[in-house]
N, C-alpha and C. Protein backbone atom coordinates (compact mmCIF):
# COMPACT_ATOMS: atom_id res chain seq x y z
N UNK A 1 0.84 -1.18 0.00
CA UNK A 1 0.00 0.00 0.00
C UNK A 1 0.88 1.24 0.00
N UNK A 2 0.58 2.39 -0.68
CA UNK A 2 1.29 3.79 -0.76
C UNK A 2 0.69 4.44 0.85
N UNK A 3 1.61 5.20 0.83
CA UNK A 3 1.74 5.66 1.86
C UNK A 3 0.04 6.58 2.58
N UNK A 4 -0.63 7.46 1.18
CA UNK A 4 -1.90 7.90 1.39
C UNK A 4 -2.94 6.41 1.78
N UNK A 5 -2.84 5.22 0.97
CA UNK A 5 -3.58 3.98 1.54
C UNK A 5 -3.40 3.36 2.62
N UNK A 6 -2.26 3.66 3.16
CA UNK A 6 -1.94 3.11 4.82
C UNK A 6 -2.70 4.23 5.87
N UNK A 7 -2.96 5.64 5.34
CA UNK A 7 -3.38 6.44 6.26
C UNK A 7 -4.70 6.73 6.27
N UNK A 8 -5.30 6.37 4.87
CA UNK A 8 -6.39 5.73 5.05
C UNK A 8 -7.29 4.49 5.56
N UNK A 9 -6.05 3.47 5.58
CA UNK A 9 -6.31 2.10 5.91
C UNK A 9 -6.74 2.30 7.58
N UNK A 10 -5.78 2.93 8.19
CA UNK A 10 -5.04 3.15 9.85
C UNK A 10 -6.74 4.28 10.19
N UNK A 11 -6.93 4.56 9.59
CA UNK A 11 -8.22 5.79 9.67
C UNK A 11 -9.61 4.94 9.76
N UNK A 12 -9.81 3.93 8.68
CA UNK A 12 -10.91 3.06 9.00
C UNK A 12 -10.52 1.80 9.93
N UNK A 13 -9.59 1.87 10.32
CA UNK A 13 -8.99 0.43 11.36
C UNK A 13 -9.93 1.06 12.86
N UNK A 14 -9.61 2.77 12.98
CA UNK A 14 -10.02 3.29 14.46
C UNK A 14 -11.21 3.43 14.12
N UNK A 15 -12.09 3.98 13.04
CA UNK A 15 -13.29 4.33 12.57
C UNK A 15 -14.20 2.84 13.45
N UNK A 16 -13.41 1.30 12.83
CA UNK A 16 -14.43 0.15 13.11
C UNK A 16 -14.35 0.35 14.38
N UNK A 17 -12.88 0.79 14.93
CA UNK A 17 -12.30 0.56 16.72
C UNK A 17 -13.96 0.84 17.28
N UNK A 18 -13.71 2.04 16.93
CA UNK A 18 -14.64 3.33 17.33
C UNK A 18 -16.37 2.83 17.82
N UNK A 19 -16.77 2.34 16.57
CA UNK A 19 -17.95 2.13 16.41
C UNK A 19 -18.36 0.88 17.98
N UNK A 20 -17.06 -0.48 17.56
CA UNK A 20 -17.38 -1.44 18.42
C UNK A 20 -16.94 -0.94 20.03
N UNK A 21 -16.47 0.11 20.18
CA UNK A 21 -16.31 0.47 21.34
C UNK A 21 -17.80 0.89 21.68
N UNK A 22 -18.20 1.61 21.02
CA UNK A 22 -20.07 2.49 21.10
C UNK A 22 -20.95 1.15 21.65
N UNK A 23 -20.58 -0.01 21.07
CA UNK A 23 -21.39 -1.09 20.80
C UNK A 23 -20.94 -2.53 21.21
N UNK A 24 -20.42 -2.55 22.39
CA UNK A 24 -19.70 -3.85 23.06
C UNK A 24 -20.82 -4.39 23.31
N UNK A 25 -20.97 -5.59 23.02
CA UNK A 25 -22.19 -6.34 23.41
C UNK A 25 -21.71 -8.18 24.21
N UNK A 26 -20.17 -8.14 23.98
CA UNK A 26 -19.92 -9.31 24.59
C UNK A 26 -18.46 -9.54 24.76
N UNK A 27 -18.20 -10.76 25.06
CA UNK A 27 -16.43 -11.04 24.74
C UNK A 27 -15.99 -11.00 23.93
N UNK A 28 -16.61 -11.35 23.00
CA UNK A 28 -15.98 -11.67 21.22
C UNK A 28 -15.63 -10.13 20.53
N UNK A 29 -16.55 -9.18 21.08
CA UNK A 29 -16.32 -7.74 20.92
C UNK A 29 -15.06 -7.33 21.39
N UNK A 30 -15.08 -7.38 22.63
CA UNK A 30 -14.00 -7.12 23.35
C UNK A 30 -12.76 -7.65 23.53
N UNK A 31 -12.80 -8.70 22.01
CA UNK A 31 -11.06 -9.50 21.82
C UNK A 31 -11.12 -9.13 20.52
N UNK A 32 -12.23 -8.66 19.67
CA UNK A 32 -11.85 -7.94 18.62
C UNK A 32 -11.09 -6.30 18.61
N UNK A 33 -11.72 -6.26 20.01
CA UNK A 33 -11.46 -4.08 20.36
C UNK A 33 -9.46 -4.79 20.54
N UNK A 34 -9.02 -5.73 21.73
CA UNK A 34 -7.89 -5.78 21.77
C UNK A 34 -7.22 -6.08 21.05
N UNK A 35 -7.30 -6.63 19.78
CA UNK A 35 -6.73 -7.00 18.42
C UNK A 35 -6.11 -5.92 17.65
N UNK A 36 -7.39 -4.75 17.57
CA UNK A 36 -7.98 -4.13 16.99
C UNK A 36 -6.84 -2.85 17.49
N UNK A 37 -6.37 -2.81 19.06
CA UNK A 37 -5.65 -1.43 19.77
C UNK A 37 -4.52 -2.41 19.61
N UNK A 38 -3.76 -3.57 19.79
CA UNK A 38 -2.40 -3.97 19.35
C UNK A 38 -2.30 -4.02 18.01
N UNK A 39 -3.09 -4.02 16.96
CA UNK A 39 -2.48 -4.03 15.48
C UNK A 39 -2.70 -2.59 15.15
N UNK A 40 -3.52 -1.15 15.83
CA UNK A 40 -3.29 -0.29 15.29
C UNK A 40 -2.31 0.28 16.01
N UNK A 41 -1.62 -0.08 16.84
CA UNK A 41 -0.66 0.18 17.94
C UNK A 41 0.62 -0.18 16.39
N UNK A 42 1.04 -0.81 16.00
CA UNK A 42 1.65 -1.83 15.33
C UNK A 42 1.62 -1.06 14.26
N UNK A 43 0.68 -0.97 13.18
CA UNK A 43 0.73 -0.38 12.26
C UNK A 43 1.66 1.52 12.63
N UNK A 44 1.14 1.54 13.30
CA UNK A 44 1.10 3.24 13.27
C UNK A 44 2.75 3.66 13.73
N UNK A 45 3.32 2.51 13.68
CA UNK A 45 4.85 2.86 13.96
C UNK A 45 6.08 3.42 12.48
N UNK A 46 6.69 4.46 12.81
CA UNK A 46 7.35 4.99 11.38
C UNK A 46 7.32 4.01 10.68
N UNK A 47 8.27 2.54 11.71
CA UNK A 47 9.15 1.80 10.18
C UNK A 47 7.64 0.69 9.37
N UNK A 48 6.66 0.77 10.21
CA UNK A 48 5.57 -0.29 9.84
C UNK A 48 5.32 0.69 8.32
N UNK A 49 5.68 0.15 7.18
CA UNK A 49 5.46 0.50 5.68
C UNK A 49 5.77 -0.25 4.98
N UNK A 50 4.83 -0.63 3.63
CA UNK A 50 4.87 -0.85 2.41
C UNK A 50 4.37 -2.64 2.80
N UNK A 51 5.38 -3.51 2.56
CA UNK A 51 4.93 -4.63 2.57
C UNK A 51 4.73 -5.67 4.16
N UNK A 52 5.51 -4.58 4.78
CA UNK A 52 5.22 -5.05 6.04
C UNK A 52 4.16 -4.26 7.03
N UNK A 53 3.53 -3.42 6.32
CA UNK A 53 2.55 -2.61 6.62
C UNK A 53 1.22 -3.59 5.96
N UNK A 54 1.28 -4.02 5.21
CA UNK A 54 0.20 -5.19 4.20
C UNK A 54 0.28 -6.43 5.05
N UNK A 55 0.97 -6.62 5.33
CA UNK A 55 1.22 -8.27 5.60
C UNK A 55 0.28 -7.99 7.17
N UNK A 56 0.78 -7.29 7.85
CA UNK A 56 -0.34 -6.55 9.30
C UNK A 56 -1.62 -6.74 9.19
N UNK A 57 -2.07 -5.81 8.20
CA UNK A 57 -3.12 -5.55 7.86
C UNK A 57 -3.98 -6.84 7.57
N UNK A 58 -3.35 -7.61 6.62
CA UNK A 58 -4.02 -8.89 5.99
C UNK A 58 -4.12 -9.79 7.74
N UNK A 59 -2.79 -10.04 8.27
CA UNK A 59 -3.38 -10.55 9.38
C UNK A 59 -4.18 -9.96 10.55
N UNK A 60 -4.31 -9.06 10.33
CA UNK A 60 -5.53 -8.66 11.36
C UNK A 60 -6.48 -8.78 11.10
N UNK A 61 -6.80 -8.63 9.72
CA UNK A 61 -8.17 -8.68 9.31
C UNK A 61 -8.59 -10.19 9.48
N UNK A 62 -7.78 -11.26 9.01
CA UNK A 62 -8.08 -12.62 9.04
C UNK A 62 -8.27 -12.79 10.84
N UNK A 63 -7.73 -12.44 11.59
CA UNK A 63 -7.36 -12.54 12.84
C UNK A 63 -8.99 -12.11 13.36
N UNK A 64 -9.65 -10.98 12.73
CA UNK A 64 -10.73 -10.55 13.60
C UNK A 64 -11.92 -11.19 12.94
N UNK A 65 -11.74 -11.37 11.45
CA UNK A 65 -12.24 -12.60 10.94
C UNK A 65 -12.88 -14.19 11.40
N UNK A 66 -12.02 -14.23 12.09
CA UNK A 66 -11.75 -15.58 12.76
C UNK A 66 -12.85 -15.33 14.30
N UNK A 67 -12.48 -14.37 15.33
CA UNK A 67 -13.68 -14.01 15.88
C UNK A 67 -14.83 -13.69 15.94
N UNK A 68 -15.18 -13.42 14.24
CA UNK A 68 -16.45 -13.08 13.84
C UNK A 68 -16.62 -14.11 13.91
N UNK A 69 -16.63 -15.33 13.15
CA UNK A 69 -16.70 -16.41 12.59
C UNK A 69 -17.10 -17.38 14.03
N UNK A 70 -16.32 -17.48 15.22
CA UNK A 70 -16.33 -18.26 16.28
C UNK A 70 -17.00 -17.66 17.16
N UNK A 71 -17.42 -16.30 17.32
CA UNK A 71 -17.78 -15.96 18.68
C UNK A 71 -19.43 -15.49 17.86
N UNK A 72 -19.75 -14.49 18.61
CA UNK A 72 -21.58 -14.23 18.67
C UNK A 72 -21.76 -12.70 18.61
N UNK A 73 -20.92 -12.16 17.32
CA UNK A 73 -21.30 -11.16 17.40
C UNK A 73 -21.63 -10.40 16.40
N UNK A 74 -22.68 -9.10 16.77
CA UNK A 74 -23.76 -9.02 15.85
C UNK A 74 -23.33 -7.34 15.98
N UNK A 75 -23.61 -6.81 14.40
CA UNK A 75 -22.41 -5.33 14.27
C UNK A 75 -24.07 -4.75 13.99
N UNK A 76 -24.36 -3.31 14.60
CA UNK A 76 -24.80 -2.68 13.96
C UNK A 76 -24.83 -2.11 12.13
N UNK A 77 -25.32 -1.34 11.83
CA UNK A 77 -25.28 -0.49 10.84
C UNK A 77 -24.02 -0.35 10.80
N UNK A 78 -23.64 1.08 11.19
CA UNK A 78 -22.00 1.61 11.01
C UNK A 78 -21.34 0.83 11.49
N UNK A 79 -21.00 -0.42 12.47
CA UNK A 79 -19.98 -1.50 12.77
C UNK A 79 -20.02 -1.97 10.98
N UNK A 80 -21.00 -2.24 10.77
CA UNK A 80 -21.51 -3.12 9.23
C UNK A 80 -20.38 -2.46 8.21
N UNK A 81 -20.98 -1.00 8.13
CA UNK A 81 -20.15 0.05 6.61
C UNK A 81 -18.51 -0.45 7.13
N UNK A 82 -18.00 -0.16 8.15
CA UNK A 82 -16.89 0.59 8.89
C UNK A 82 -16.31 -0.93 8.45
N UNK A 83 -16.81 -2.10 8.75
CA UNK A 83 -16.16 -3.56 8.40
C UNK A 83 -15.97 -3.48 6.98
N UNK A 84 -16.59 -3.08 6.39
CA UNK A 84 -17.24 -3.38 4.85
C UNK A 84 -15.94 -2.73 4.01
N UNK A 85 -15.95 -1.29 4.97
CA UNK A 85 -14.97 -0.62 4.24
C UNK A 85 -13.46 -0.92 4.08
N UNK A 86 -13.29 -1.57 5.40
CA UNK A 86 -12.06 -2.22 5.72
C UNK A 86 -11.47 -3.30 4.81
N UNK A 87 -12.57 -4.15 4.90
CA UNK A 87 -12.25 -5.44 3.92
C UNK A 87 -12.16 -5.18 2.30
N UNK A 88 -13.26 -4.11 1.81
CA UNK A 88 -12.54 -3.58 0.23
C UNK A 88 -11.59 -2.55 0.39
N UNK A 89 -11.13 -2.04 1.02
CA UNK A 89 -9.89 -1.23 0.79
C UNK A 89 -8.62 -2.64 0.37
N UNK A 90 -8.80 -3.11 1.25
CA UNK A 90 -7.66 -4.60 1.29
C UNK A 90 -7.79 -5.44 0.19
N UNK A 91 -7.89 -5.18 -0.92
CA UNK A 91 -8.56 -5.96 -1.98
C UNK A 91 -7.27 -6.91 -2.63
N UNK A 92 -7.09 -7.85 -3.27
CA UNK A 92 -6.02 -8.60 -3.73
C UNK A 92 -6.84 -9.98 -3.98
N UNK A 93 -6.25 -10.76 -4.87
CA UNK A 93 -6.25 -12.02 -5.23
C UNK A 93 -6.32 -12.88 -4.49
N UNK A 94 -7.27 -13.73 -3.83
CA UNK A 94 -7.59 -14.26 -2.46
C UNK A 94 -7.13 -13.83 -1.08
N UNK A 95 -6.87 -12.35 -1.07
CA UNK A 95 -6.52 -11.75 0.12
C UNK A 95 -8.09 -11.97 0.54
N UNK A 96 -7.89 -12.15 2.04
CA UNK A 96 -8.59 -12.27 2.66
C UNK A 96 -9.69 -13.16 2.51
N UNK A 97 -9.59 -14.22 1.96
CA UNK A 97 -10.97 -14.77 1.83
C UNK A 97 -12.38 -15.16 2.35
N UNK A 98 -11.60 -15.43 4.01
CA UNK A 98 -12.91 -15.54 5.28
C UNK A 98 -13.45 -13.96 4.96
N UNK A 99 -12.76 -13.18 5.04
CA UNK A 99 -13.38 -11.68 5.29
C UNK A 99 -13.98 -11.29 4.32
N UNK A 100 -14.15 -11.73 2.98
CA UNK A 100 -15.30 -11.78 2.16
C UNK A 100 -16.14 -12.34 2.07
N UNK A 101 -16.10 -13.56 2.33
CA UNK A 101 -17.06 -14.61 2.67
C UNK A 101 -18.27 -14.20 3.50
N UNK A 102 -17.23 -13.78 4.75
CA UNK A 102 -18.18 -13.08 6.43
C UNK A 102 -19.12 -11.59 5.96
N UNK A 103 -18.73 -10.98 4.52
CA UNK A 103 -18.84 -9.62 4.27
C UNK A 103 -20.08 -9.82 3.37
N UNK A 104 -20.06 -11.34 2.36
CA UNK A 104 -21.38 -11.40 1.86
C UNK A 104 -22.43 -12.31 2.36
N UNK A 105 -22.03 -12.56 3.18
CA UNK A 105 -22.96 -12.96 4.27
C UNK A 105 -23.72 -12.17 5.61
N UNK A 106 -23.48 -10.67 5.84
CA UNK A 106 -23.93 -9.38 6.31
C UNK A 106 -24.57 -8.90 5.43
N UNK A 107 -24.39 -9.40 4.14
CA UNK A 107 -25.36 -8.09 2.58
C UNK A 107 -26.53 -9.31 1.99
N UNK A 108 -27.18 -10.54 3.29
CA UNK A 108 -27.75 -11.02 2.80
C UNK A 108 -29.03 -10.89 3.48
């Protein structure tokens, strides 16, 4: 990612933070929020850029992925966009595949 797509990326990472903080409804929330403050902790460091700034990203997303998937939790509206947005910014050739999967399965 160029440097404007990481600061956009890092912008909707706190945007979802944000929302599921408004909207804790269980544990599974609340190991996505800690995921969520150590990988934007992570990202937001000078040397975190370019491909090791991607490689983060891809695993976090699979990482919170994986808690959607196992735990019981149910996103509002803006949790909904704020995920949505996350997972197409990240776009690539089977990047991410649970997180599309989980994404057209919310647009059903």
């Amino acid at each position: 990612m160029k440097y404007n797509q990481q600061q956009k990326m890092l912008k909707l990472l706190i945007e979802f933070q944000q929302d599921l903080l408004l909207n804790i409804n269980n544990e599974t929330s609340q190991q996505i929020i800690k995921l969520l403050n150590d990988g934007i902790f992570k990202l937001s460091k000078e040397k975190c850029q370019g491909l090791a700034f991607d490689n983060l990203v891809h695993d976090l997303i699979q990482q919170i992925s994986l808690k959607i998937v196992n735990g019981n939790v149910s996103f509002n509206t803006e949790t909904r966009k704020a995920w949505s947005a996350i997972v197409n910014t990240k776009k690539g050739p089977s990047d991410n595949s649970l997180a599309y999967t989980l994404l057209n399965l919310f647009h059903r």
